[in-house]
PDB file of N, CA and C in Angstrom:
ATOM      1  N   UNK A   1     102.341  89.296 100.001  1.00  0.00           N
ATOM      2  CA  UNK A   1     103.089  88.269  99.337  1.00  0.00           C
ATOM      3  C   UNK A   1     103.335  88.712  97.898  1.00  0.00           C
ATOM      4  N   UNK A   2     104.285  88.959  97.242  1.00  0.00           N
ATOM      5  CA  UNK A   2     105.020  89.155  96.231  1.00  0.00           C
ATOM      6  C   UNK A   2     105.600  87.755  95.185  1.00  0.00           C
ATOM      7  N   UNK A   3     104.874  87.950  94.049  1.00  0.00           N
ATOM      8  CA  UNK A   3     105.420  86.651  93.591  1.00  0.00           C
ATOM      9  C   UNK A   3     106.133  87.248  92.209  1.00  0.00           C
ATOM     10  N   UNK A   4     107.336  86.031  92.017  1.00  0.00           N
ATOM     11  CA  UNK A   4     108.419  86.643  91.087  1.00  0.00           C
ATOM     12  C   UNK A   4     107.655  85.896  90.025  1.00  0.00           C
ATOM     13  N   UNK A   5     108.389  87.047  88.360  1.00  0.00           N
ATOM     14  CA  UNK A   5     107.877  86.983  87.406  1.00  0.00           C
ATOM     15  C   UNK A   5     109.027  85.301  87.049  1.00  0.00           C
ATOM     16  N   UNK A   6     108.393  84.976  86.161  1.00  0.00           N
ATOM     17  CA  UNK A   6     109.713  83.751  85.492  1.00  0.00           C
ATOM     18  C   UNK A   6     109.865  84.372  84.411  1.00  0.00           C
ATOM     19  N   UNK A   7     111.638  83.843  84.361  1.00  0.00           N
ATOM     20  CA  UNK A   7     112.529  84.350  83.442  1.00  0.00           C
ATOM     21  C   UNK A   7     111.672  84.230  82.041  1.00  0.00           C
ATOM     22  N   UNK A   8     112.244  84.425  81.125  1.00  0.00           N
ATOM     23  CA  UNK A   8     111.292  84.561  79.534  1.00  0.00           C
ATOM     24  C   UNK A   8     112.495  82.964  79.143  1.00  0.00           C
ATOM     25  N   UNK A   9     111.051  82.456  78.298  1.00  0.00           N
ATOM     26  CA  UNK A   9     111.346  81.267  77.951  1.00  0.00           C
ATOM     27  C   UNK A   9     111.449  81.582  76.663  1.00  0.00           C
ATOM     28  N   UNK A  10     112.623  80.651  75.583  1.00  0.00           N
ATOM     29  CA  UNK A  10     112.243  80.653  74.573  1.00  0.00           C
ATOM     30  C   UNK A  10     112.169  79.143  73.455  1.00  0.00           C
ATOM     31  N   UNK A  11     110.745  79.745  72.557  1.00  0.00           N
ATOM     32  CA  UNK A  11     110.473  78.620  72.136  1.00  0.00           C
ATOM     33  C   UNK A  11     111.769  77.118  71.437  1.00  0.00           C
ATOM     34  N   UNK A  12     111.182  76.103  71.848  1.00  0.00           N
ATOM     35  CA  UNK A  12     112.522  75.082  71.446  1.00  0.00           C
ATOM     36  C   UNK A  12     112.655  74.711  70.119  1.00  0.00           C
ATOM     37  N   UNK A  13     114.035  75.149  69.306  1.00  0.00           N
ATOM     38  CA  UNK A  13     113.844  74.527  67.786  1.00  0.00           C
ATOM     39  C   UNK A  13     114.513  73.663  67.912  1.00  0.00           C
ATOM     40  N   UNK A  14     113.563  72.863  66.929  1.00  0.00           N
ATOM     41  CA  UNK A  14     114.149  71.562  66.489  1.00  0.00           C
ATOM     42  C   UNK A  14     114.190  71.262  65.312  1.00  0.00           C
ATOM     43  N   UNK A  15     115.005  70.210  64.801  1.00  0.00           N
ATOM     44  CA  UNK A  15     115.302  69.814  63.334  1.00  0.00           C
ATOM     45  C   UNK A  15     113.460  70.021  62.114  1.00  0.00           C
ATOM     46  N   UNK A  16     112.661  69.112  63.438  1.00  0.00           N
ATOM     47  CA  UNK A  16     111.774  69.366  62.358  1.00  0.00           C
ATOM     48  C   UNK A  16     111.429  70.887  62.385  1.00  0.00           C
ATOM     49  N   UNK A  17     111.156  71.665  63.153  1.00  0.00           N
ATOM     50  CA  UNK A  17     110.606  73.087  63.067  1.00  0.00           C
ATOM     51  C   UNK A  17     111.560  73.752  62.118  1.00  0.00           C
ATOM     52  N   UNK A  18     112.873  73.526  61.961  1.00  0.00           N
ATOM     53  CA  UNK A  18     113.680  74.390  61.248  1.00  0.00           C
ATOM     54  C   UNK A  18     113.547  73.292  59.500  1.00  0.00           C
ATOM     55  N   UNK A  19     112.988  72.309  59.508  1.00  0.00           N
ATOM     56  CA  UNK A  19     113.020  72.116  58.203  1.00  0.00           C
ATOM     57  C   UNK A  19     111.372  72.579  57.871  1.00  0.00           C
ATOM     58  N   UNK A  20     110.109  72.493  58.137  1.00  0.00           N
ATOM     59  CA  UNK A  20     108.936  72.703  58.455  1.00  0.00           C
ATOM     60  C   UNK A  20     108.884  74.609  57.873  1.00  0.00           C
ATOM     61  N   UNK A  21     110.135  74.774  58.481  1.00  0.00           N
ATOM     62  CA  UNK A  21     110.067  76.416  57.871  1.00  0.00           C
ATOM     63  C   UNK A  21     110.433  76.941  56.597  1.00  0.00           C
ATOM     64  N   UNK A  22     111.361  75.966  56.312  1.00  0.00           N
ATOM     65  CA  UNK A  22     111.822  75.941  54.488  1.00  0.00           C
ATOM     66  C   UNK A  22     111.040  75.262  53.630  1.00  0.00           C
ATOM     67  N   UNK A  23     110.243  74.370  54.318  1.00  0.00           N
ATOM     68  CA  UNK A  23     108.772  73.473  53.013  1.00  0.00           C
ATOM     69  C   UNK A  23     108.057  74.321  53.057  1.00  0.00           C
ATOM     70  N   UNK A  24     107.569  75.067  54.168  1.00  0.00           N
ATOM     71  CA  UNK A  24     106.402  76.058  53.999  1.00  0.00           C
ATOM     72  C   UNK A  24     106.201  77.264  53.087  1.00  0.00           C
ATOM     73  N   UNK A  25     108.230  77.634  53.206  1.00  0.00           N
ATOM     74  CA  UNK A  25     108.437  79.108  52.226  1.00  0.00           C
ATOM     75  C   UNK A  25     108.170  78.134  50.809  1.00  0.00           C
ATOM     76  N   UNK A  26     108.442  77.290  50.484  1.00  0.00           N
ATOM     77  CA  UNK A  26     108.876  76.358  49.256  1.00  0.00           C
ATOM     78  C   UNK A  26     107.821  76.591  48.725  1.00  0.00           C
ATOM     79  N   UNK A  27     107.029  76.068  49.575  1.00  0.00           N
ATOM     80  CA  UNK A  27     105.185  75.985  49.467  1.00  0.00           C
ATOM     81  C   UNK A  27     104.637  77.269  48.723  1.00  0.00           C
ATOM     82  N   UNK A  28     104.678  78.342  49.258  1.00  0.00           N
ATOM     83  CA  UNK A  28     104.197  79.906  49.124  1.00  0.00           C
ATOM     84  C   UNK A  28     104.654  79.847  47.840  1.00  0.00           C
ATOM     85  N   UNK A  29     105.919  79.444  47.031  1.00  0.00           N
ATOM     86  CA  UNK A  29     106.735  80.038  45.994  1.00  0.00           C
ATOM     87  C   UNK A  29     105.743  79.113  44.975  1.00  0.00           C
ATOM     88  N   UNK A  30     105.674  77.814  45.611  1.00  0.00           N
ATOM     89  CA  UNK A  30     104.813  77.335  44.073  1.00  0.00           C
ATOM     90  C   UNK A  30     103.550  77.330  44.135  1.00  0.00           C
ATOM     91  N   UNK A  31     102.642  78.087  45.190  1.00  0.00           N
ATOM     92  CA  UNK A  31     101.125  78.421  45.091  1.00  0.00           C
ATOM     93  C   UNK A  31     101.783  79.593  44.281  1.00  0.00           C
ATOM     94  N   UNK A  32     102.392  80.302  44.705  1.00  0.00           N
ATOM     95  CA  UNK A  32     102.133  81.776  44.078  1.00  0.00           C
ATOM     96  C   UNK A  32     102.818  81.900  42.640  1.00  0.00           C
ATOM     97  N   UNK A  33     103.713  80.548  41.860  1.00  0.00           N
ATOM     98  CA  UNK A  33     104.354  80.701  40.806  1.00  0.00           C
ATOM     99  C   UNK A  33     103.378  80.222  39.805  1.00  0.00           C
ATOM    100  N   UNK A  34     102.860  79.295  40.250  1.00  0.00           N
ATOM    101  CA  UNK A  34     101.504  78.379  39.651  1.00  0.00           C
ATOM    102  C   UNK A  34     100.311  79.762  39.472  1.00  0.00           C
ATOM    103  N   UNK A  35      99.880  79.789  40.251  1.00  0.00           N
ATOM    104  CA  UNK A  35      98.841  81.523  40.060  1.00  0.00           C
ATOM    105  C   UNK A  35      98.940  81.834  39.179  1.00  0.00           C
ATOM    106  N   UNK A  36     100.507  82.764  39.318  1.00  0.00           N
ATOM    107  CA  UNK A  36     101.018  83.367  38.076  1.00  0.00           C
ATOM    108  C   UNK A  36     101.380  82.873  36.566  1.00  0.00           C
ATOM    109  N   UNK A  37     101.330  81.687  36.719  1.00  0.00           N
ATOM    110  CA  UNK A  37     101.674  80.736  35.537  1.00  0.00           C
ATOM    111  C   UNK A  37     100.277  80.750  34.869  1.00  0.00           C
ATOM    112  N   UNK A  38      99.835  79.983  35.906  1.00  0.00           N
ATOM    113  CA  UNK A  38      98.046  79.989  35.132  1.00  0.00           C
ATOM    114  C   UNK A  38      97.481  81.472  34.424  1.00  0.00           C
ATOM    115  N   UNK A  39      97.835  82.645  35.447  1.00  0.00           N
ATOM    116  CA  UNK A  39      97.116  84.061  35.167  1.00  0.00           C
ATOM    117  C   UNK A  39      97.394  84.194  33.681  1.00  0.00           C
ATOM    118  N   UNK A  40      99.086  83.816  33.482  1.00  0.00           N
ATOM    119  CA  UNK A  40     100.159  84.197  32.508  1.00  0.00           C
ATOM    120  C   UNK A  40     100.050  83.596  31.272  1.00  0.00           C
ATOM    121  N   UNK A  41      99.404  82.322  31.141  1.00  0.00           N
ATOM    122  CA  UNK A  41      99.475  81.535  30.268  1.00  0.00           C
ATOM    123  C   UNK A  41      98.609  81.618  28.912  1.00  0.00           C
ATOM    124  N   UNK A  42      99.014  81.039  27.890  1.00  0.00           N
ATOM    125  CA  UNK A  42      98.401  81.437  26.628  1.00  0.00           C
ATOM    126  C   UNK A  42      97.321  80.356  26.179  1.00  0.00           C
ATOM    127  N   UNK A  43      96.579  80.530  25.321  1.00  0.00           N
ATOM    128  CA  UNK A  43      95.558  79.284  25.715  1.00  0.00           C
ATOM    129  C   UNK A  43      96.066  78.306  25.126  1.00  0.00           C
ATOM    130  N   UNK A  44      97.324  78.154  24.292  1.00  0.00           N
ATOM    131  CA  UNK A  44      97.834  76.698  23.863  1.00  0.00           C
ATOM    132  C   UNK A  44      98.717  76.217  25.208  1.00  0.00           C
ATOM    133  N   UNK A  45      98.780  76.876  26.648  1.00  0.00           N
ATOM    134  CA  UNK A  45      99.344  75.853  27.275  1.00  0.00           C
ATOM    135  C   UNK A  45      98.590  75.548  28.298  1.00  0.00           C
ATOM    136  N   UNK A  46      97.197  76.053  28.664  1.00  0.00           N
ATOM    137  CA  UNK A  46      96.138  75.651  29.134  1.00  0.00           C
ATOM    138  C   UNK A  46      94.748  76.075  28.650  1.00  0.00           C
ATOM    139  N   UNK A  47      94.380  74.879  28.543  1.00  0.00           N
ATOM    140  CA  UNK A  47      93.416  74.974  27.532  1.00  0.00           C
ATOM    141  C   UNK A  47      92.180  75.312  28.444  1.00  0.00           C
ATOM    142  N   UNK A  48      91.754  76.205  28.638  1.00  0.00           N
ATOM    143  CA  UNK A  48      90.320  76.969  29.924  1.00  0.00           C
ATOM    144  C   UNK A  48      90.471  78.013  29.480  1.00  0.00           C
ATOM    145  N   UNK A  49      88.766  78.521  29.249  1.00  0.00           N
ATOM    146  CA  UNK A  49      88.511  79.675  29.161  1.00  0.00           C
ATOM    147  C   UNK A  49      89.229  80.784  30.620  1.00  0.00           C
ATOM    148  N   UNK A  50      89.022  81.847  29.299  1.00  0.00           N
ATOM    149  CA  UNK A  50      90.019  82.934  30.735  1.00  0.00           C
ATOM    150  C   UNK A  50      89.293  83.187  31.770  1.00  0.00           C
ATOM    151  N   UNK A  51      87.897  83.404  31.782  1.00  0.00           N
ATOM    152  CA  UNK A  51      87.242  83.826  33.250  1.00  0.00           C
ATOM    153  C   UNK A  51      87.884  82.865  34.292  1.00  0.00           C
ATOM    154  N   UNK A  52      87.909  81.144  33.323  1.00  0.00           N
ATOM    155  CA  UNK A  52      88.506  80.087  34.791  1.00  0.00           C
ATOM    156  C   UNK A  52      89.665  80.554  35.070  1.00  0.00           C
ATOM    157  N   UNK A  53      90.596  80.578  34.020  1.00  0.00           N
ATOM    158  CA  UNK A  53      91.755  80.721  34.330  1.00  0.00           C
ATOM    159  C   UNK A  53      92.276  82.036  35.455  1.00  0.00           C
ATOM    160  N   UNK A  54      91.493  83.377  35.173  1.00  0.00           N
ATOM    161  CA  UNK A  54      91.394  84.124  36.294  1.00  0.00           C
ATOM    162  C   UNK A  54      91.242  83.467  37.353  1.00  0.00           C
ATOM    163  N   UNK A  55      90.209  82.961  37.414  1.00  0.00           N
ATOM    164  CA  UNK A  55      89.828  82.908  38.747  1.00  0.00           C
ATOM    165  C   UNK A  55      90.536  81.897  39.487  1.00  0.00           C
ATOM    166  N   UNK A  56      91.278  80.516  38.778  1.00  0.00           N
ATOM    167  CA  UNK A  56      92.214  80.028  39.461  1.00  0.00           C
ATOM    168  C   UNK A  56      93.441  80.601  40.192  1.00  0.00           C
ATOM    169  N   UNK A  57      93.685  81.073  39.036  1.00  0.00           N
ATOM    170  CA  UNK A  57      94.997  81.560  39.428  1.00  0.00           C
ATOM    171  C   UNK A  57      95.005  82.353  40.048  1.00  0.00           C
ATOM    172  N   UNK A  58      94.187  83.388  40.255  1.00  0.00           N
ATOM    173  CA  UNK A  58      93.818  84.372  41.450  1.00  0.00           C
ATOM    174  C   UNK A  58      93.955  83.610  42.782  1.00  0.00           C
ATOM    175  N   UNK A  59      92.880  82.556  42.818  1.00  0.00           N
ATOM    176  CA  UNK A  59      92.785  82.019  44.112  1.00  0.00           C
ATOM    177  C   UNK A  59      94.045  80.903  44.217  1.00  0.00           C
ATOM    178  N   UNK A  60      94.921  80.736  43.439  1.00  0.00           N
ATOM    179  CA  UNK A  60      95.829  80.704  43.218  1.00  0.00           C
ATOM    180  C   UNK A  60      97.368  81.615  44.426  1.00  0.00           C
ATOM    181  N   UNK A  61      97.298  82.496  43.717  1.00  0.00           N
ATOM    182  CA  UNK A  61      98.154  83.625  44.115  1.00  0.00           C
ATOM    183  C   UNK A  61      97.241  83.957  45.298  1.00  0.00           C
ATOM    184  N   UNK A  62      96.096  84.392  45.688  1.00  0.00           N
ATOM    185  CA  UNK A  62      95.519  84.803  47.111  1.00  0.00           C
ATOM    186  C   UNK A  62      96.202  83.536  48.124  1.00  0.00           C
ATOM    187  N   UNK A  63      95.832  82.138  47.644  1.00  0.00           N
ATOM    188  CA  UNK A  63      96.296  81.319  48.495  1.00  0.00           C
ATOM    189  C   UNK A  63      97.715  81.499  48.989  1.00  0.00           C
ATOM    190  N   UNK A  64      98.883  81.591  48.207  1.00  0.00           N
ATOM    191  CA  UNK A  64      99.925  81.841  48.465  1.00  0.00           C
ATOM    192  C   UNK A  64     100.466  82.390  49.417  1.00  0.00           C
ATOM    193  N   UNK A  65      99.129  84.103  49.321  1.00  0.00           N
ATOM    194  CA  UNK A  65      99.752  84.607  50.298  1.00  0.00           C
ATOM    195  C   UNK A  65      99.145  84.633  51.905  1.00  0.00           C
ATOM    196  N   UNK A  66      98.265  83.763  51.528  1.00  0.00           N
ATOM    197  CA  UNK A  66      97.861  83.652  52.893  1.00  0.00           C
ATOM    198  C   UNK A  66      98.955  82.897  53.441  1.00  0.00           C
ATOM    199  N   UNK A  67      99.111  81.334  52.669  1.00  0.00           N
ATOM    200  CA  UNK A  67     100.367  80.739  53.502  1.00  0.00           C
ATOM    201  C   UNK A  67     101.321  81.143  53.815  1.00  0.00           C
ATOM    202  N   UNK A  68     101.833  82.630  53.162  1.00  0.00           N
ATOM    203  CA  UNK A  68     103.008  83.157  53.568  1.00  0.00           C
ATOM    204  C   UNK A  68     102.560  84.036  54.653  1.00  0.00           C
ATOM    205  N   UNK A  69     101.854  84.332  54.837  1.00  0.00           N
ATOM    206  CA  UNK A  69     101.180  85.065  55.955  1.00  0.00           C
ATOM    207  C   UNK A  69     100.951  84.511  57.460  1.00  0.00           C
ATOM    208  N   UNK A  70     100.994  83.475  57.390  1.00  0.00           N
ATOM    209  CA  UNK A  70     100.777  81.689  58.349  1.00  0.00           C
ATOM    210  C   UNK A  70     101.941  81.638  58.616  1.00  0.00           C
ATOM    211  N   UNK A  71     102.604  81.783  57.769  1.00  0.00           N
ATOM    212  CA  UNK A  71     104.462  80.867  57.855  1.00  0.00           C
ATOM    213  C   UNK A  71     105.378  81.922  58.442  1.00  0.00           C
ATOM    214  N   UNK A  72     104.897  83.209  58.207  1.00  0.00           N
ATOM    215  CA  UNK A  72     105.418  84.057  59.039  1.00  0.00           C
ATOM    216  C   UNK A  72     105.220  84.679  60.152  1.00  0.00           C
ATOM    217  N   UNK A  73     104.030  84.414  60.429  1.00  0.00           N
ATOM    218  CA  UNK A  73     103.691  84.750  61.915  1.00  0.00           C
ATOM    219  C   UNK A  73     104.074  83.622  62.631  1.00  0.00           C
ATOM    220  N   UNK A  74     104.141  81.951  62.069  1.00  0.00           N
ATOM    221  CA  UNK A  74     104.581  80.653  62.879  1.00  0.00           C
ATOM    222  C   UNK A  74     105.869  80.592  62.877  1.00  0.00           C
ATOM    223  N   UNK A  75     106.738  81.149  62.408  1.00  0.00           N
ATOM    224  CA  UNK A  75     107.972  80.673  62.193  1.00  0.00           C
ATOM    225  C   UNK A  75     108.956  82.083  62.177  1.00  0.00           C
ATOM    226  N   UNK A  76     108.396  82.942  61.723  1.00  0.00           N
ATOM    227  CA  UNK A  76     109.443  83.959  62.108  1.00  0.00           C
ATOM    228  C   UNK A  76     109.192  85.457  62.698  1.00  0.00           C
ATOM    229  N   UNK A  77     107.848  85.736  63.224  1.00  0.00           N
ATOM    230  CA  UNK A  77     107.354  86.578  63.700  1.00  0.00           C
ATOM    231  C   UNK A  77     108.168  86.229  65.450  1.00  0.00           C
ATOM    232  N   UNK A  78     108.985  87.710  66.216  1.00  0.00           N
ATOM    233  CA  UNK A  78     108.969  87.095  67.735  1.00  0.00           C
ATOM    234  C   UNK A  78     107.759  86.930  68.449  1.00  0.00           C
ATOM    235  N   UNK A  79     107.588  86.218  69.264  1.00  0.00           N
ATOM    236  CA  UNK A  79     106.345  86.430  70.362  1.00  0.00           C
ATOM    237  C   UNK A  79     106.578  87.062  71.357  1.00  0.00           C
ATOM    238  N   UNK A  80     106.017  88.113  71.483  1.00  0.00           N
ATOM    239  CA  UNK A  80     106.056  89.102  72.482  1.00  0.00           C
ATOM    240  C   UNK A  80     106.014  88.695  73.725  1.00  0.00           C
ATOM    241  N   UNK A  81     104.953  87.138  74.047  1.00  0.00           N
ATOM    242  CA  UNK A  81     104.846  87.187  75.345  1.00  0.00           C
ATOM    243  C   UNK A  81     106.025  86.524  76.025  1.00  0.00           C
ATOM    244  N   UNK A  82     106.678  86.050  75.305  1.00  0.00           N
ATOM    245  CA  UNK A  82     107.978  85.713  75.994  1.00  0.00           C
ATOM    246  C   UNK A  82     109.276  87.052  76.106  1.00  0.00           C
ATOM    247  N   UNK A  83     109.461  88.188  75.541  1.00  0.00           N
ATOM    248  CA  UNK A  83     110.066  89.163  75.224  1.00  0.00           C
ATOM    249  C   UNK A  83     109.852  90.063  76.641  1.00  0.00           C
ATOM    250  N   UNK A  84     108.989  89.675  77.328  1.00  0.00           N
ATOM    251  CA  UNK A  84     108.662  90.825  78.684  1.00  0.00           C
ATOM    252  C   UNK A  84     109.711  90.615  79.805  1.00  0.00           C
TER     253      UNK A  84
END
């Protein structure tokens, strides 16, 4: 007995998934502009010693790119297992 493969499906977009994908990039731009703002900043426009300020804004900018890292494997990476 021989059983047939099924055709390759592909995932369904919808309004929300295609707006869900532009808040998320949105997202990445102001973790990672904020980071850099904080890293960047002089101490009259935030007033924290620099070790904090490193370390925010680091985890700052690390965060960023994790979410961009998330947002692109969810949203615009293909999935292979449908591609066979």
């Amino acid at each position: 007995m021989t059983y047939q493969r099924r055709p390759p499906q592909k995932k369904p977009t919808s309004a929300y998934h295609n707006i869900m994908k532009y808040v998320s990039l949105v997202m990445v731009f102001i973790y990672f502009g904020f980071g850099l703002y904080v890293l960047l900043s002089s101490p009259d426009q935030i007033a924290l010693p620099k070790e904090y300020k490193i370390i925010i804004g680091g985890l700052l900018v690390f965060y960023g790119f994790i979410r961009f890292v998330r947002a692109y494997q969810e949203y615009f990476k293909k999935n292979r297992r449908y591609e066979e």
